[in-house]
C-alpha atoms as a PDB file:
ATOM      1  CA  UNK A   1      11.214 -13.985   8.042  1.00  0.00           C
ATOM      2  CA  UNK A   2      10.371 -10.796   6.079  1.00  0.00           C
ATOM      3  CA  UNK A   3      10.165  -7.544   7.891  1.00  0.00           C
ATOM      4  CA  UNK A   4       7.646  -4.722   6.249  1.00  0.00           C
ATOM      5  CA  UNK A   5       8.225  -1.020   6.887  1.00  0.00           C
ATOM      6  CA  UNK A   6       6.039   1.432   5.132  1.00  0.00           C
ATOM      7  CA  UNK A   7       6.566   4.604   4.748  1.00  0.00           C
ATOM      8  CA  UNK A   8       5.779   8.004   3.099  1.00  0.00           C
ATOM      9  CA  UNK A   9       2.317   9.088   4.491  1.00  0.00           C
ATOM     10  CA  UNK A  10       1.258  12.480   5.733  1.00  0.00           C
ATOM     11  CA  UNK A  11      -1.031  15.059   5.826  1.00  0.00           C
ATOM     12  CA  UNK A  12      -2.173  16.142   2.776  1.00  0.00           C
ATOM     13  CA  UNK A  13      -5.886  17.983   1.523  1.00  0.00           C
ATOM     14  CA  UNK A  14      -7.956  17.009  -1.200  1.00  0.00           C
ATOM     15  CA  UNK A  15      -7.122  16.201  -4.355  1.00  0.00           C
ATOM     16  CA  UNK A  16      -3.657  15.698  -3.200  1.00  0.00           C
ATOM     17  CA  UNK A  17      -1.118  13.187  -4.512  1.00  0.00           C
ATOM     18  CA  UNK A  18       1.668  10.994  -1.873  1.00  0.00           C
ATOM     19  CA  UNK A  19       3.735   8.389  -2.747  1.00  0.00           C
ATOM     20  CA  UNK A  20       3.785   5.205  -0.417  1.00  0.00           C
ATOM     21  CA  UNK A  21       6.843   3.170  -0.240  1.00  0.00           C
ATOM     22  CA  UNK A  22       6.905  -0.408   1.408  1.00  0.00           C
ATOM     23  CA  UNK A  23      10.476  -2.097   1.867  1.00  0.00           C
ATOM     24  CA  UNK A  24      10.852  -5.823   2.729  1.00  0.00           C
ATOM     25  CA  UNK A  25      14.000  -7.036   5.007  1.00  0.00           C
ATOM     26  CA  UNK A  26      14.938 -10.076   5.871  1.00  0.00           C
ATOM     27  CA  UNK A  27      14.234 -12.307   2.918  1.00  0.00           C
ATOM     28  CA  UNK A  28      13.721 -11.352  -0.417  1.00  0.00           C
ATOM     29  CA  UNK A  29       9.712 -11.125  -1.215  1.00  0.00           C
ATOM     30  CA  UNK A  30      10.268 -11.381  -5.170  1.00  0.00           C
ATOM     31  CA  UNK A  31       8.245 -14.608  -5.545  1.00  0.00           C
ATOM     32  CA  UNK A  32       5.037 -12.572  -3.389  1.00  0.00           C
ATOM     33  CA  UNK A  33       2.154 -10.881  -4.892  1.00  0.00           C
ATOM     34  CA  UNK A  34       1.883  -8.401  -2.676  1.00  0.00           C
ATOM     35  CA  UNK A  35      -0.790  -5.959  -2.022  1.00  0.00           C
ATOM     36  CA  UNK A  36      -1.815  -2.489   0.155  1.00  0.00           C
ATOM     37  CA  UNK A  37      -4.101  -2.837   2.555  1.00  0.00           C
ATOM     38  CA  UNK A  38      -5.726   0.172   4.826  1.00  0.00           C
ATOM     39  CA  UNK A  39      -7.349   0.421   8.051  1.00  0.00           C
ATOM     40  CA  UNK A  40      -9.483   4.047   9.278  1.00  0.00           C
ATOM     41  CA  UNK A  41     -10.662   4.438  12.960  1.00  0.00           C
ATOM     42  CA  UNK A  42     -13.156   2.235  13.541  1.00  0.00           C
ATOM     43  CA  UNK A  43     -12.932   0.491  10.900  1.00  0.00           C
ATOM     44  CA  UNK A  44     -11.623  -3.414   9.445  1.00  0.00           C
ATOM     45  CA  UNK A  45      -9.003  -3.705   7.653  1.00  0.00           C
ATOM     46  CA  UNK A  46      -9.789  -3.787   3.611  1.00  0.00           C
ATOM     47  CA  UNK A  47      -8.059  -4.441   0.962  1.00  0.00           C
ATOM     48  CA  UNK A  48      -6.610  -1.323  -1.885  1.00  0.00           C
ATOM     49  CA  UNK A  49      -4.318  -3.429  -4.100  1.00  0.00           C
ATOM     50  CA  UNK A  50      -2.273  -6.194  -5.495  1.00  0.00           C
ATOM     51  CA  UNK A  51       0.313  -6.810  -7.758  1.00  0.00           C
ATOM     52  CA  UNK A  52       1.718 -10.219  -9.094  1.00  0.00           C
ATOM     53  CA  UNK A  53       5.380 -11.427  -8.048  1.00  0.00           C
ATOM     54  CA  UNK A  54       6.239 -10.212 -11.932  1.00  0.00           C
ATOM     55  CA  UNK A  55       4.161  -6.923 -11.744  1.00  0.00           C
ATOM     56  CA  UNK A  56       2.220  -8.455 -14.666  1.00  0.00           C
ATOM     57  CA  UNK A  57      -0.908  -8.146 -13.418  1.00  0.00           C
ATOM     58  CA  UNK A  58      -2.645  -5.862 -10.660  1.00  0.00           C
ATOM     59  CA  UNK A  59      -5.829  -5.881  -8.860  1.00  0.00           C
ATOM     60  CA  UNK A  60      -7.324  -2.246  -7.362  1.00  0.00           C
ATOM     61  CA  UNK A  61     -10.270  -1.970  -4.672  1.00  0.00           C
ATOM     62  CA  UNK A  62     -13.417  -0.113  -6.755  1.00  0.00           C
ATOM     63  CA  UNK A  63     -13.076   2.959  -4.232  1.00  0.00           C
ATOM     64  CA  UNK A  64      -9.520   3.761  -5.659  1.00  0.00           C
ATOM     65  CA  UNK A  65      -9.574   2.344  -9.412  1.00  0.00           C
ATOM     66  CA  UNK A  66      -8.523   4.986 -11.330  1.00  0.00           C
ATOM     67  CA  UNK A  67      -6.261   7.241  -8.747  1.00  0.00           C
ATOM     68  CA  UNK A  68      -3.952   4.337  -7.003  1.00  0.00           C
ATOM     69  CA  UNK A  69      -1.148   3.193  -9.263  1.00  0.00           C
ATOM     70  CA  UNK A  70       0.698   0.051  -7.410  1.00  0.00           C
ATOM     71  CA  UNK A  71       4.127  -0.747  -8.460  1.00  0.00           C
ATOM     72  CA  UNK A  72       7.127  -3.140  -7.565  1.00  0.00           C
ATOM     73  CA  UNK A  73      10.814  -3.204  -7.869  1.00  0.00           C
ATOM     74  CA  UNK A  74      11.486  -6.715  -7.040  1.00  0.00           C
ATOM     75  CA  UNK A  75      16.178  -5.903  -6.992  1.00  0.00           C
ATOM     76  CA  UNK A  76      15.143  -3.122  -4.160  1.00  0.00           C
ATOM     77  CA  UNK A  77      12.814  -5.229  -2.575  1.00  0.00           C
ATOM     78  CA  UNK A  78      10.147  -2.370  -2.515  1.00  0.00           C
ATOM     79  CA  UNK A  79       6.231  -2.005  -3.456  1.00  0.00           C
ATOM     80  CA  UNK A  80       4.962   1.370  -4.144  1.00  0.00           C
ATOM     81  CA  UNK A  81       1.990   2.922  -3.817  1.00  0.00           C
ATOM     82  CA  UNK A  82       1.412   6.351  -6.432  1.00  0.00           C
ATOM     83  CA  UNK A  83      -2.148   7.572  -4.974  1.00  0.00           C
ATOM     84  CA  UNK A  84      -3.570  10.739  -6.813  1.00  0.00           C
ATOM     85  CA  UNK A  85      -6.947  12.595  -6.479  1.00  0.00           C
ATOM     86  CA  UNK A  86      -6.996  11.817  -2.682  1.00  0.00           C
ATOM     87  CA  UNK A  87      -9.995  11.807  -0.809  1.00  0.00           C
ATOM     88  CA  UNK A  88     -10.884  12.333   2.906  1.00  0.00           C
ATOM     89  CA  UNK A  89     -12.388   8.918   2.685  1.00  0.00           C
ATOM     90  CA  UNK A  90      -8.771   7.850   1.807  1.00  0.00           C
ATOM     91  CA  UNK A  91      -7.532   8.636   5.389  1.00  0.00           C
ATOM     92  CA  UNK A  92      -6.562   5.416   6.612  1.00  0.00           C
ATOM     93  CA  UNK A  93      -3.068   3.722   8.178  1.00  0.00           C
ATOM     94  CA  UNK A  94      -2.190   2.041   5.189  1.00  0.00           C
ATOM     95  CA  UNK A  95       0.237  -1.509   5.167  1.00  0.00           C
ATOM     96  CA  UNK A  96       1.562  -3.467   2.630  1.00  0.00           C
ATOM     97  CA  UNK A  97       1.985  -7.581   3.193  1.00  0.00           C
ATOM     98  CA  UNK A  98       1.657 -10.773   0.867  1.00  0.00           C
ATOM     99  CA  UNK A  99      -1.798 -10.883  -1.660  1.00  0.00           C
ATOM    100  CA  UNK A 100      -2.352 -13.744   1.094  1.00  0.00           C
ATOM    101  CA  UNK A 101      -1.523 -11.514   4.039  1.00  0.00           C
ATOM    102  CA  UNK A 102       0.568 -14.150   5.182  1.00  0.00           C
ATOM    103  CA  UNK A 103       3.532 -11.978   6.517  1.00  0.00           C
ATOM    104  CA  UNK A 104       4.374  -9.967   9.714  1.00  0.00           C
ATOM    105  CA  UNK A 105       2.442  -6.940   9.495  1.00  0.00           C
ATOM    106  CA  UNK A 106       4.547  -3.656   9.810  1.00  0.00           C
ATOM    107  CA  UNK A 107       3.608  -0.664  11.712  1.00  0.00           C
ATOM    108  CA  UNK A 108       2.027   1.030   8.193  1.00  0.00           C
ATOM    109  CA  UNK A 109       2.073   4.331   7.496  1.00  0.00           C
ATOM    110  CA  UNK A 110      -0.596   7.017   8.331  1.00  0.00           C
ATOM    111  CA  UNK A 111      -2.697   8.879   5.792  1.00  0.00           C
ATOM    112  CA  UNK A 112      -4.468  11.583   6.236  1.00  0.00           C
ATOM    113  CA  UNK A 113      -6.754  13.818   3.660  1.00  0.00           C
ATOM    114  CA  UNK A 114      -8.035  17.081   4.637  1.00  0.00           C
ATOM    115  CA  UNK A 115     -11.450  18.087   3.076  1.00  0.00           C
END
């Protein structure tokens, strides 16, 4: 069983950078592509990125190409999200889980970009 906890949202206004940070526990997620996923009010969850179990290949939504860098450190056991040039449109809880989203999903992290 692998247990997700995100962290490293926050308040932040436009244009803004943070730094997500998603820890696995549990079992070791190395052999995952994982990927970021965000959910605003209202909203379904949709998908922001993916990385390959090597971090030799990554995937990014159209909305963030270009300002979301995804990263991995498979020995820590941690995914990052760098996000840059934040938009209100951004706000969002934001989780990490499996390409597949085939793990527990944690309690994500809040994001939220003031115009």
């Amino acid at each position: 069983q692998v247990r997700l906890v995100e962290s490293g949202g926050g308040l932040v206004q436009a244009g803004g950078s943070l730094r997500l940070s998603c820890a696995a526990s549990g079992r070791t997620f190395g052999s995952y592509a994982m990927g970021w996923f965000r959910q605003a009010p209202g909203k379904e969850r949709e998908f922001v990125a993916a990385m390959s179990w090597s971090g030799g290949s990554t995937k990014y939504a159209d909305s963030v190409k270009g300002r979301f860098t995804m990263s991995r450190d498979n020995a820590k056991n941690t995914v990052y999200l760098q996000m840059k040039s934040l938009k209100p449109e951004d706000t969002a809880v934001y989780y990490c889980n499996a390409e597949t989203m085939g793990l527990s999903w944690g309690q994500g992290t809040q994001v939220t970009v003031s115009s």
